[in-house]
N, C-alpha and C. Protein backbone atom coordinates (compact mmCIF):
# COMPACT_ATOMS: atom_id res chain seq x y z
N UNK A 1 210.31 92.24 115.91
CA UNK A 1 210.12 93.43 115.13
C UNK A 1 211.07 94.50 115.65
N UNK A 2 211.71 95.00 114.63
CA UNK A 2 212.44 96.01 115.35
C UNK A 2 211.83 97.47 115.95
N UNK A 3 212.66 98.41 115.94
CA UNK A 3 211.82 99.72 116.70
C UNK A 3 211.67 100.79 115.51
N UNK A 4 212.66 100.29 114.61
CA UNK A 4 212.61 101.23 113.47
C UNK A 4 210.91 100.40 112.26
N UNK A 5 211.14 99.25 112.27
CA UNK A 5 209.62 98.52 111.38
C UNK A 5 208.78 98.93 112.49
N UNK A 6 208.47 99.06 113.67
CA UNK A 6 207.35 99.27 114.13
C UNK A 6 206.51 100.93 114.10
N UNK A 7 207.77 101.67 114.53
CA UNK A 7 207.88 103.04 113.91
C UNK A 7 206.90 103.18 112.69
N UNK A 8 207.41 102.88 111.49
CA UNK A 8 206.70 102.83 110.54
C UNK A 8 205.70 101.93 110.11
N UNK A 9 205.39 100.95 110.78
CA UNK A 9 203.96 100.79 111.22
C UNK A 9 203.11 101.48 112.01
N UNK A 10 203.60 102.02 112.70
CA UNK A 10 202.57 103.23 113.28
C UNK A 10 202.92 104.50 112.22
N UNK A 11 203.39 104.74 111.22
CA UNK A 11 203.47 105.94 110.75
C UNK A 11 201.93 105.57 109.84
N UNK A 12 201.90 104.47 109.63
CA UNK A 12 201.08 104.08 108.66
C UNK A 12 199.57 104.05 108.86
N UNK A 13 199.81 103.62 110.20
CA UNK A 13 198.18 103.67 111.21
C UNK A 13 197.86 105.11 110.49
N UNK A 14 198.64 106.01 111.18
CA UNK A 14 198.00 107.33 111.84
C UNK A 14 197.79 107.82 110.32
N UNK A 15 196.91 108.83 110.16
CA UNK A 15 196.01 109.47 109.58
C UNK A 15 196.63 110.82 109.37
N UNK A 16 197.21 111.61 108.37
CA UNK A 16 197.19 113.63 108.81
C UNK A 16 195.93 114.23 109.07
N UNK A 17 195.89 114.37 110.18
CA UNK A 17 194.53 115.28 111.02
C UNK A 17 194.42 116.55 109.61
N UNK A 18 196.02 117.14 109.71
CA UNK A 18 195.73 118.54 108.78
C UNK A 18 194.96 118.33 107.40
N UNK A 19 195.31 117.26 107.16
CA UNK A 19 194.65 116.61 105.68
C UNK A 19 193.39 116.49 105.89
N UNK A 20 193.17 115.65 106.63
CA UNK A 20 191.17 115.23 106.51
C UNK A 20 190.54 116.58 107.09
N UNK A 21 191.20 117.62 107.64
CA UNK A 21 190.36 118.64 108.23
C UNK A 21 190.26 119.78 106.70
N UNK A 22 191.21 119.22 105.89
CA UNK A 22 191.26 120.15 104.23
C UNK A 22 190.64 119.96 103.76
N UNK A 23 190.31 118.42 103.35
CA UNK A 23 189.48 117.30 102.90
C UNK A 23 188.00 117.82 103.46
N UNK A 24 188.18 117.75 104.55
CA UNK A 24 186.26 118.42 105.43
C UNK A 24 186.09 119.61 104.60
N UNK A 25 187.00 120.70 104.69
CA UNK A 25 186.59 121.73 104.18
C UNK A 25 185.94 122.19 102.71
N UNK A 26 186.85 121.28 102.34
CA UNK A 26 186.58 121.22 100.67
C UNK A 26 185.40 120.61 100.25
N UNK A 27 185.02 119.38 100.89
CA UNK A 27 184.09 118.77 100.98
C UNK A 27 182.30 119.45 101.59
N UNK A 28 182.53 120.48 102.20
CA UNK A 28 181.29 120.94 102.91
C UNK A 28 181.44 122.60 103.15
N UNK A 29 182.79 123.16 102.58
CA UNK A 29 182.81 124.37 102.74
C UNK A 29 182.95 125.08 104.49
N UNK A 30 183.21 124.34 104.89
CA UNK A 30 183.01 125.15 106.87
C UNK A 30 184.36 123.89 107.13
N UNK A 31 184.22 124.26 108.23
CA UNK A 31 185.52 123.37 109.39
C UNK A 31 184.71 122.46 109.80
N UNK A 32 185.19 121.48 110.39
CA UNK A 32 184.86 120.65 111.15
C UNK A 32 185.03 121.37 112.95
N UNK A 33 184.02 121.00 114.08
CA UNK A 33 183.73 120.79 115.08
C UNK A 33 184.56 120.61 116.00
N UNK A 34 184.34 119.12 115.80
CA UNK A 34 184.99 117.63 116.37
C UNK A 34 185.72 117.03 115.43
N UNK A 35 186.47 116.33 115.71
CA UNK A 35 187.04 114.91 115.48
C UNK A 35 187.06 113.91 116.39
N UNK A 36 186.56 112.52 116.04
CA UNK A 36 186.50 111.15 116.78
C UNK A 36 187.45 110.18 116.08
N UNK A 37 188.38 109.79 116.63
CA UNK A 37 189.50 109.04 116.21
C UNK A 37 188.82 107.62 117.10
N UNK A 38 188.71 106.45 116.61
CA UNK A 38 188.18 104.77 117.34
C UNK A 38 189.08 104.14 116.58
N UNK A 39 189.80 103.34 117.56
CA UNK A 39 190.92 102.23 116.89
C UNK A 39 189.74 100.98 116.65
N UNK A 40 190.50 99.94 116.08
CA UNK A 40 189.92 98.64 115.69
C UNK A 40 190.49 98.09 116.46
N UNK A 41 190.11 96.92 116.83
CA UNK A 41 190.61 96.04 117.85
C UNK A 41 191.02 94.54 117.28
N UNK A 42 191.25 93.87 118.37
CA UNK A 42 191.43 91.80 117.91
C UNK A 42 191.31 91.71 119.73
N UNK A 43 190.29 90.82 119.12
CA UNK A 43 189.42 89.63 120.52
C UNK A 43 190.50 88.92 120.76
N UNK A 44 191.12 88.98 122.03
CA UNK A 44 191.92 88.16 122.38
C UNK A 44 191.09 86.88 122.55
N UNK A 45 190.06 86.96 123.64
CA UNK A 45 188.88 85.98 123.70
C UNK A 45 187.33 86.25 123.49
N UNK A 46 186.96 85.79 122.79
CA UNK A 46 185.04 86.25 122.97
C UNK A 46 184.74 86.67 121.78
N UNK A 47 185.26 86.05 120.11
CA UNK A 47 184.91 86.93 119.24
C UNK A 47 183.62 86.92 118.95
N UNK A 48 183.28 88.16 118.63
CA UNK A 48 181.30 87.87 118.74
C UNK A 48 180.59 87.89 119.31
N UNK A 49 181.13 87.88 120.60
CA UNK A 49 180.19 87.03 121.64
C UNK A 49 179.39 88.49 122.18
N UNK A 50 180.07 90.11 121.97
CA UNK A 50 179.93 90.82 123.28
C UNK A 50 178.97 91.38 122.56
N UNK A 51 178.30 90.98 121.70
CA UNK A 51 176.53 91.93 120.96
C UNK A 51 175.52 90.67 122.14
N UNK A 52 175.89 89.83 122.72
CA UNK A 52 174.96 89.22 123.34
C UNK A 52 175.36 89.36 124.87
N UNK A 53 176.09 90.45 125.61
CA UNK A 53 176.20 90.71 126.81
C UNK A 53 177.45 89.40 126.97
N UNK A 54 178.18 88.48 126.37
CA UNK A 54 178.60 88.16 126.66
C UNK A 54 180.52 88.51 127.10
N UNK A 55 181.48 87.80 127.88
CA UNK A 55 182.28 88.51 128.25
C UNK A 55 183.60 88.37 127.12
N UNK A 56 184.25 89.94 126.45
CA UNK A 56 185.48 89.56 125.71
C UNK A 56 186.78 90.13 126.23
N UNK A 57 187.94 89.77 125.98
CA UNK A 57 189.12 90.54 126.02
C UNK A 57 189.46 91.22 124.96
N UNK A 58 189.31 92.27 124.24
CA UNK A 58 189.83 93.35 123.46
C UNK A 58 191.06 93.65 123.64
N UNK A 59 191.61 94.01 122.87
CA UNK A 59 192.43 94.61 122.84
C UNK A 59 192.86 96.04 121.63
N UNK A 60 192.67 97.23 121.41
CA UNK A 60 192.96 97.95 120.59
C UNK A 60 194.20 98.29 119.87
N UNK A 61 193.95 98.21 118.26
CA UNK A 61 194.60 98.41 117.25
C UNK A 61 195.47 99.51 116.98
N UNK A 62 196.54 100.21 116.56
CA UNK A 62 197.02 101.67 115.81
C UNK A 62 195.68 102.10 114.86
N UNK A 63 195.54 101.09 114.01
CA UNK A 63 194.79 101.33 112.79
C UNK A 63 193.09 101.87 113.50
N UNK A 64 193.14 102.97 112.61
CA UNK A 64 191.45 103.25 113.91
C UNK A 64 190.62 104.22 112.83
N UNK A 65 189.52 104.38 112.74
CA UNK A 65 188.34 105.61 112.17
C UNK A 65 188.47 106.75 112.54
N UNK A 66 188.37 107.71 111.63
CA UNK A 66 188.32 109.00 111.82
C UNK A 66 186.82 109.38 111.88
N UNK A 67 186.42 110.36 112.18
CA UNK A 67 184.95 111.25 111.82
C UNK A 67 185.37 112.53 112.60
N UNK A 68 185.45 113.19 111.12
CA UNK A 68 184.99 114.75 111.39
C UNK A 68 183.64 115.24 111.55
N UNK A 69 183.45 116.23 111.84
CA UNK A 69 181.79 116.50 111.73
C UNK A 69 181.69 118.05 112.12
N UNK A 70 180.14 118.59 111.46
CA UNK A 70 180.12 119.76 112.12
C UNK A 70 178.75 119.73 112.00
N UNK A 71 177.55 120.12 112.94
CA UNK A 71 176.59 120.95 113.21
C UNK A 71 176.27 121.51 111.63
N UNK A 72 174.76 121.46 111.39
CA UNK A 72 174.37 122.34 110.26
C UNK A 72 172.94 122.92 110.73
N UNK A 73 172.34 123.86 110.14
CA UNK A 73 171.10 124.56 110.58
C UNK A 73 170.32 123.73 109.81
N UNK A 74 170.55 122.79 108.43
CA UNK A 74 170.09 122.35 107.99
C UNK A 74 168.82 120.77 108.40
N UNK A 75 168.58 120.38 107.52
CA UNK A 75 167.86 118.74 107.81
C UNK A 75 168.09 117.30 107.10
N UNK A 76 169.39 117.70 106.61
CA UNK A 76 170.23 116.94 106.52
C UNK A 76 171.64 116.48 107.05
N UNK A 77 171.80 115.09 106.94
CA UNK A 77 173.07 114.68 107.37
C UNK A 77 173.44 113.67 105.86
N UNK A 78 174.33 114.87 106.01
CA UNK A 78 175.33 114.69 105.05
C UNK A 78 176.68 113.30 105.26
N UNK A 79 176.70 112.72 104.54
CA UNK A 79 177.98 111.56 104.86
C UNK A 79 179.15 110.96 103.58
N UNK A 80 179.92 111.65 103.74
CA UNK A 80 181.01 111.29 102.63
C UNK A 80 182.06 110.75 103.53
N UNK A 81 183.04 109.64 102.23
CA UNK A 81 184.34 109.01 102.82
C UNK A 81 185.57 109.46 102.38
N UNK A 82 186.74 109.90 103.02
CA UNK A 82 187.42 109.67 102.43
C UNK A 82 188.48 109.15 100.85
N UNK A 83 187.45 107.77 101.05
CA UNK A 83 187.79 107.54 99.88
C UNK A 83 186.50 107.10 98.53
N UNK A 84 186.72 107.78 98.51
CA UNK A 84 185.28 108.40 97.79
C UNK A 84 184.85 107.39 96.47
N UNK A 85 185.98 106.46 95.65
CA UNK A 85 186.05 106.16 94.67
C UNK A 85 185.67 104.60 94.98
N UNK A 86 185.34 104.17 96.34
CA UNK A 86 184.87 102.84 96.75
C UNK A 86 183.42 103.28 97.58
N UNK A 87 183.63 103.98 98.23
CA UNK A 87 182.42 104.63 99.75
C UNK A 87 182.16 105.65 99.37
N UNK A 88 181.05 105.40 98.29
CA UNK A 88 179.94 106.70 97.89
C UNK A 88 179.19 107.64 98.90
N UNK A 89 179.39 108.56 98.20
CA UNK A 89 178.59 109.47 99.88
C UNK A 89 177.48 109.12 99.48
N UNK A 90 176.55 109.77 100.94
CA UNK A 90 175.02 109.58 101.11
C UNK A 90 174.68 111.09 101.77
N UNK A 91 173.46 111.22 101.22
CA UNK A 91 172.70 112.06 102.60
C UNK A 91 171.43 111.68 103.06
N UNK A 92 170.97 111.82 104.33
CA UNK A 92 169.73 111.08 104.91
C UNK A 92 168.70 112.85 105.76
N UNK A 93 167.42 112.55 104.93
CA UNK A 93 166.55 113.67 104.88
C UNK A 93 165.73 113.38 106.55
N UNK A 94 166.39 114.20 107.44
CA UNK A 94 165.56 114.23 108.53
C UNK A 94 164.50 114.43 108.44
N UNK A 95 163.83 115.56 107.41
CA UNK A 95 162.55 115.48 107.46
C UNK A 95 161.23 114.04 107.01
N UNK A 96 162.10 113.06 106.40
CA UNK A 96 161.53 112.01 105.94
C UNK A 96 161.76 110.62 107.13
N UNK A 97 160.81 109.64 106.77
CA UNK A 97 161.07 108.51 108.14
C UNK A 97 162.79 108.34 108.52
N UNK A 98 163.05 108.52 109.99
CA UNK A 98 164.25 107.75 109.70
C UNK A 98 164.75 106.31 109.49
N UNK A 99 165.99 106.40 109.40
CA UNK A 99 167.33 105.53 109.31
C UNK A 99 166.53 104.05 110.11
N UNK A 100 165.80 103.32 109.70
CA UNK A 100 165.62 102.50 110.61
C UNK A 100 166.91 100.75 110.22
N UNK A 101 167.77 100.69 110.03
CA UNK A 101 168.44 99.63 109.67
C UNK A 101 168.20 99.29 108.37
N UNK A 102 169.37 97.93 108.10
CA UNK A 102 169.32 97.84 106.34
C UNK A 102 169.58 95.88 106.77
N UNK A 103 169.44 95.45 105.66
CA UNK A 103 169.71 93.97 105.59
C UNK A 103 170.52 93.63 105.07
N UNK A 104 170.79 94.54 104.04
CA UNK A 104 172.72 94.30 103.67
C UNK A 104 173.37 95.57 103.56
N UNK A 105 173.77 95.77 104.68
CA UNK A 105 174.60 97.07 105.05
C UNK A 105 175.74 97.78 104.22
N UNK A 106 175.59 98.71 104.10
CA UNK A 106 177.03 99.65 102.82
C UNK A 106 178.02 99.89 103.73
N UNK A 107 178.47 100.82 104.00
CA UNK A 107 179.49 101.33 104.44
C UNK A 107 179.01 102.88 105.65
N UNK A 108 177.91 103.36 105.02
CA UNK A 108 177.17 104.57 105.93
C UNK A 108 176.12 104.03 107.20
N UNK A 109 175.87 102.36 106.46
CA UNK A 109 174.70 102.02 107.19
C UNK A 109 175.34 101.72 108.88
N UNK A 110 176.82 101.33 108.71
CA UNK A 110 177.52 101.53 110.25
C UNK A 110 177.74 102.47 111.19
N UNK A 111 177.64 103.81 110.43
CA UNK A 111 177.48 104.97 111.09
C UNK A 111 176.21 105.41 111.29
N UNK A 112 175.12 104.93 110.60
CA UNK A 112 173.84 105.18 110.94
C UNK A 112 173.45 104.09 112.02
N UNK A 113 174.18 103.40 112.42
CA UNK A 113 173.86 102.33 113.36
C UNK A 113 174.02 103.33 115.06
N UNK A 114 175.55 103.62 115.04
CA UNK A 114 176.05 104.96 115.94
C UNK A 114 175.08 105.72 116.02
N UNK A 115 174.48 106.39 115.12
CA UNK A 115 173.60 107.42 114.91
C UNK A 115 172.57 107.00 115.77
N UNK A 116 171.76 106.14 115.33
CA UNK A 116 170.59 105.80 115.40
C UNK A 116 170.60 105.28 117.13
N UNK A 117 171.95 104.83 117.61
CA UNK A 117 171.54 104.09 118.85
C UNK A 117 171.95 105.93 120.04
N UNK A 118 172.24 106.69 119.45
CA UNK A 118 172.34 107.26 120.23
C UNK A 118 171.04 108.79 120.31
N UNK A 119 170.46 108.63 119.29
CA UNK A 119 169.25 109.44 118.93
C UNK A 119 168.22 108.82 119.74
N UNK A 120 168.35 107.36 119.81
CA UNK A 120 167.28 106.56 120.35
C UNK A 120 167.77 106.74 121.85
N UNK A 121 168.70 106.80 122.54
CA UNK A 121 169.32 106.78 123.96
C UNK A 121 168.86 108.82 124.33
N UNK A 122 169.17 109.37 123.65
CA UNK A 122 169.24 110.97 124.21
C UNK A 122 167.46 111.27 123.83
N UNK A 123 166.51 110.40 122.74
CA UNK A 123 165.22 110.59 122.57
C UNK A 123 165.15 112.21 122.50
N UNK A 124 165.93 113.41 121.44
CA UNK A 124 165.88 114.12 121.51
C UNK A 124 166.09 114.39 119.64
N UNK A 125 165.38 115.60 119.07
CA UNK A 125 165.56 115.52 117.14
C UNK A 125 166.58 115.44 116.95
N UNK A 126 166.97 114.64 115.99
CA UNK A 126 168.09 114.65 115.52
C UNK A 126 168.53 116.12 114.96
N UNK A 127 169.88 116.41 115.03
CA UNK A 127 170.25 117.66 114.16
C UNK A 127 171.13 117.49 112.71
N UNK A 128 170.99 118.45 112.05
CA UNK A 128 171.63 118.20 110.33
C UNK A 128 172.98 118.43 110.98
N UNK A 129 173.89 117.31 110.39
CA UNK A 129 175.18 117.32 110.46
C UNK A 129 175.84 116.78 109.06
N UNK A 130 177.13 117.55 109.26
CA UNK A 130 178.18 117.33 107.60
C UNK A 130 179.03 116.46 108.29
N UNK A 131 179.24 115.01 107.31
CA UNK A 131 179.97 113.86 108.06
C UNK A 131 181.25 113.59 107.24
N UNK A 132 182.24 113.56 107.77
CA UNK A 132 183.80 113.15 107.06
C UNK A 132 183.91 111.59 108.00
N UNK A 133 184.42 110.96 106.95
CA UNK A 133 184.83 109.26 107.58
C UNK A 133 185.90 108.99 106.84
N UNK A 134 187.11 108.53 107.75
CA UNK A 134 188.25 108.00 107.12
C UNK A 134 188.97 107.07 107.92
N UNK A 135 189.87 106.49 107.28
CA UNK A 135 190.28 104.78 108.75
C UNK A 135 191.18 104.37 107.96
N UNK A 136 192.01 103.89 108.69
CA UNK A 136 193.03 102.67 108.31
C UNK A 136 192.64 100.99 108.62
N UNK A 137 191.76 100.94 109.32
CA UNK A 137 191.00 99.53 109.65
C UNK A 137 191.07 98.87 108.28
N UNK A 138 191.36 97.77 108.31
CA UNK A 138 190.96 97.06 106.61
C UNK A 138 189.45 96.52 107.09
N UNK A 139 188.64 96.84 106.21
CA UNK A 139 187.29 95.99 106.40
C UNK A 139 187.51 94.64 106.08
N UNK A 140 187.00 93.81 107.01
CA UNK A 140 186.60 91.99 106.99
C UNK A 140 187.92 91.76 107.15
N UNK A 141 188.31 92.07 107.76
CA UNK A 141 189.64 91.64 108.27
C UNK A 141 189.73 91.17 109.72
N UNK A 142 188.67 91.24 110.37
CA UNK A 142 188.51 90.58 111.82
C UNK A 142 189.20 91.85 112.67
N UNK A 143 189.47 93.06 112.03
CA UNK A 143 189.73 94.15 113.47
C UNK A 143 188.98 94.97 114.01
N UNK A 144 187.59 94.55 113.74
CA UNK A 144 186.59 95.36 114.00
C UNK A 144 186.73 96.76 113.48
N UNK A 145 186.68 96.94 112.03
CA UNK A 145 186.32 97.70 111.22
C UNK A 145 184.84 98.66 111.20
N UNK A 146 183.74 97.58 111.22
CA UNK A 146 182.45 97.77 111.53
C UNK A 146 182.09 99.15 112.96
N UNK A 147 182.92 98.15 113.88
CA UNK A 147 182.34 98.25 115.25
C UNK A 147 183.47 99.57 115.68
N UNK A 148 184.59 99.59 114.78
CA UNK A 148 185.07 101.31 114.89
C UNK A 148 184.04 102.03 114.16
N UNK A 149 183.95 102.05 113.52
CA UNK A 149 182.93 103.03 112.40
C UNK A 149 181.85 103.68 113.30
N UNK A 150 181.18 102.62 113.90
CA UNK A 150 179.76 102.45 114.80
C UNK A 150 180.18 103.35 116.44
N UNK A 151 181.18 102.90 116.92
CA UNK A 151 181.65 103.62 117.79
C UNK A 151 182.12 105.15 118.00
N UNK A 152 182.57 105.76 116.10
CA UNK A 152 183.15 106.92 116.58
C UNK A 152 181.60 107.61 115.74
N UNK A 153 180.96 106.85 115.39
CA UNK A 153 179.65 107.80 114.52
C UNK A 153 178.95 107.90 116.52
N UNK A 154 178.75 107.19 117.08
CA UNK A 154 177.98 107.38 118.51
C UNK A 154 178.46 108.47 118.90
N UNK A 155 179.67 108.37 119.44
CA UNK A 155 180.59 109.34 120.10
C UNK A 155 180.49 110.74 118.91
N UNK A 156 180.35 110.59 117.96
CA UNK A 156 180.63 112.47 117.37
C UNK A 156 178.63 112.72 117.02
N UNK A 157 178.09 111.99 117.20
CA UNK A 157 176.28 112.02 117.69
C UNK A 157 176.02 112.84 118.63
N UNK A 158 176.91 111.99 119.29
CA UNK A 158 176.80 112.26 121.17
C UNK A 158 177.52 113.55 121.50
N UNK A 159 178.04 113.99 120.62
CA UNK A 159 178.80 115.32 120.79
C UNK A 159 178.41 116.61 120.60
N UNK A 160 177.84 116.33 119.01
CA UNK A 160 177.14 117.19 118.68
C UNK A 160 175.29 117.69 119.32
N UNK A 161 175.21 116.36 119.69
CA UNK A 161 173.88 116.55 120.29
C UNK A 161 173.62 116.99 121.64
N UNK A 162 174.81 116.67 122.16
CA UNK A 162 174.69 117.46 123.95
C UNK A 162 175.78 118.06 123.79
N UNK A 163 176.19 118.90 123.01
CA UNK A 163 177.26 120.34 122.90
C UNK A 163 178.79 120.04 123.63
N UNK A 164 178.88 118.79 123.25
CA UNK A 164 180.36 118.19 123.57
C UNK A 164 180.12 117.24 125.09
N UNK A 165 179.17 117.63 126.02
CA UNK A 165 179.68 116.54 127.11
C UNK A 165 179.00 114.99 126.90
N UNK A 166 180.18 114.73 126.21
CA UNK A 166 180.09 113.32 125.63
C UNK A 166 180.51 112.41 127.28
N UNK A 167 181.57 112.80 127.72
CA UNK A 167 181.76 112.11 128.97
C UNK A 167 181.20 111.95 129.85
N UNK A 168 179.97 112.93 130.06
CA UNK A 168 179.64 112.97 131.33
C UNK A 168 178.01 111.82 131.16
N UNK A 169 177.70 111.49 129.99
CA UNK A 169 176.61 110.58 129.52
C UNK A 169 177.26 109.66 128.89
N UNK A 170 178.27 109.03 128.45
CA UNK A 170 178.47 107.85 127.50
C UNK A 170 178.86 106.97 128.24
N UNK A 171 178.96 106.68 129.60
CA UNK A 171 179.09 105.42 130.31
C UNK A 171 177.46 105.35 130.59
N UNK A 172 176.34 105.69 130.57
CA UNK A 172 175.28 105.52 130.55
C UNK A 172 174.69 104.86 129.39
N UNK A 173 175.06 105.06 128.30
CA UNK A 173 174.48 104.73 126.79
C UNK A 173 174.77 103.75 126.57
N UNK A 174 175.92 103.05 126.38
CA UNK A 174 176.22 101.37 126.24
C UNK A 174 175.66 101.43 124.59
N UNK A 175 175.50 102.48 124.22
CA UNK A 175 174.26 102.11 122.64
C UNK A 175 175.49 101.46 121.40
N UNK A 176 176.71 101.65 121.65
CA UNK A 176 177.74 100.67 121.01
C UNK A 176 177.04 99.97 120.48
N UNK A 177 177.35 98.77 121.30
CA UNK A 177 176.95 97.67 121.08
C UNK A 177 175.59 97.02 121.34
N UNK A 178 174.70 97.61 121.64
CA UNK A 178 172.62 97.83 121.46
C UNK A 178 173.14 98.27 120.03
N UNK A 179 173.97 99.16 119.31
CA UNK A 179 172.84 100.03 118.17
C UNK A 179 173.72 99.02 116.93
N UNK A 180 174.40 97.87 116.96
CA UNK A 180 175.23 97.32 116.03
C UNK A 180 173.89 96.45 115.61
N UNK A 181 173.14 95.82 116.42
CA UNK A 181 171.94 95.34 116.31
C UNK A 181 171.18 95.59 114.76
N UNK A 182 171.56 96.74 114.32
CA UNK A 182 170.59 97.22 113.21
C UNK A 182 171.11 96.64 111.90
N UNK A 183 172.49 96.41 111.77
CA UNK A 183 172.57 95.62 110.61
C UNK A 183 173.65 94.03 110.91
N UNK A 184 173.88 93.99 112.48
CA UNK A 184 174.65 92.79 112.64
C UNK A 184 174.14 91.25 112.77
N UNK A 185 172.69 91.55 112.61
CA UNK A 185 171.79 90.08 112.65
C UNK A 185 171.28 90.32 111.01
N UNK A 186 171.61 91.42 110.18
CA UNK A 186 171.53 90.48 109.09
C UNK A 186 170.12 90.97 108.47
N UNK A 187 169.10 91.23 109.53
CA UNK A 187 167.58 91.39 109.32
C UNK A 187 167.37 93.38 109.39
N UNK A 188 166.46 93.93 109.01
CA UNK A 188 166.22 95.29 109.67
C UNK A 188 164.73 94.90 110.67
N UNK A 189 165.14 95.48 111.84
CA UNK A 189 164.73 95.80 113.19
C UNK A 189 163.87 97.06 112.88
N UNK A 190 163.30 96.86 114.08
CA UNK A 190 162.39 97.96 114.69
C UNK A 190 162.51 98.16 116.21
């Protein structure tokens, strides 16, 4: 591959931050927070294997998930995509039971996976948040599409819920790969 085709394979990965933060605005009226950028990966060895503690080699992708987000006073979490004309938004009523998993998962139900494993790890109310999601990952394409989604919904959870020190608790949480559990066997859990 040369340096000039690879170039523009990475032009292609990357995402305009300035865009999806226009996109947020327009979409929810306020700015976004945060942003969580999660690449997709390819299992060198172990595909599958690491939802059962077992051991893989990863390796990470250009192509990766976006999530904007911001804090609301509200009791809702709000969740729109990008691309809006395939990945219907949702919103999920805190005041009603939560998010407990799905048996055939959409596209939100991966970020409610994030969500959910890290609400369950901090055991603290959830707060209303406005959600932007966007990616270059191709879904079912084996680059862990899913398991970006799930990763940067934890991490901008985990942000908003302990006022950014995401670092100083997310080698504790491991809820990654615990909270994929909710729609990766297929069944809904309790």
């Amino acid at each position: 591959m040369t340096s000039s085709a690879m170039d523009e394979g990475l032009k292609k990965a990357a995402m305009d931050v300035a865009e999806l933060k226009k996109q947020f605005k327009e979409a929810y009226g306020q700015e976004p927070t945060l942003m969580v950028r999660c690449p997709g990966r390819v299992n060198l060895i172990g595909e599958h294997v690491d939802y059962s503690d077992y051991s893989v080699l990863p390796m990470a992708i250009k192509d990766s998930t976006y999530v904007l987000a911001a804090p609301t006073t509200g009791h809702l979490i709000h969740l729109k995509n990008a691309d809006s004309t395939v990945y219907e938004g949702v919103q999920f009523d805190l005041n009603k039971p939560l998010w407990e998993g799905v048996s055939k998962p959409k596209w939100f139900d991966y970020y409610m996976c994030g969500w959910k494993g890290i609400i369950d790890y901090l055991q603290v109310p959830p707060l209303g948040m406005d959600i932007f999601v966007a990616g270059t990952v191709p879904p079912s394409a084996g680059l862990s599409s899913s398991s970006s989604v799930v990763c940067a919904a934890a991490l901008a959870t985990l942000a908003i819920h302990t006022s950014g020190k995401t670092f100083d608790v997310i080698s504790k949480v491991g809820s990654g790969r615990k909270a994929v559990k909710w729609v990766s066997a297929g069944n809904k859990r309790n």
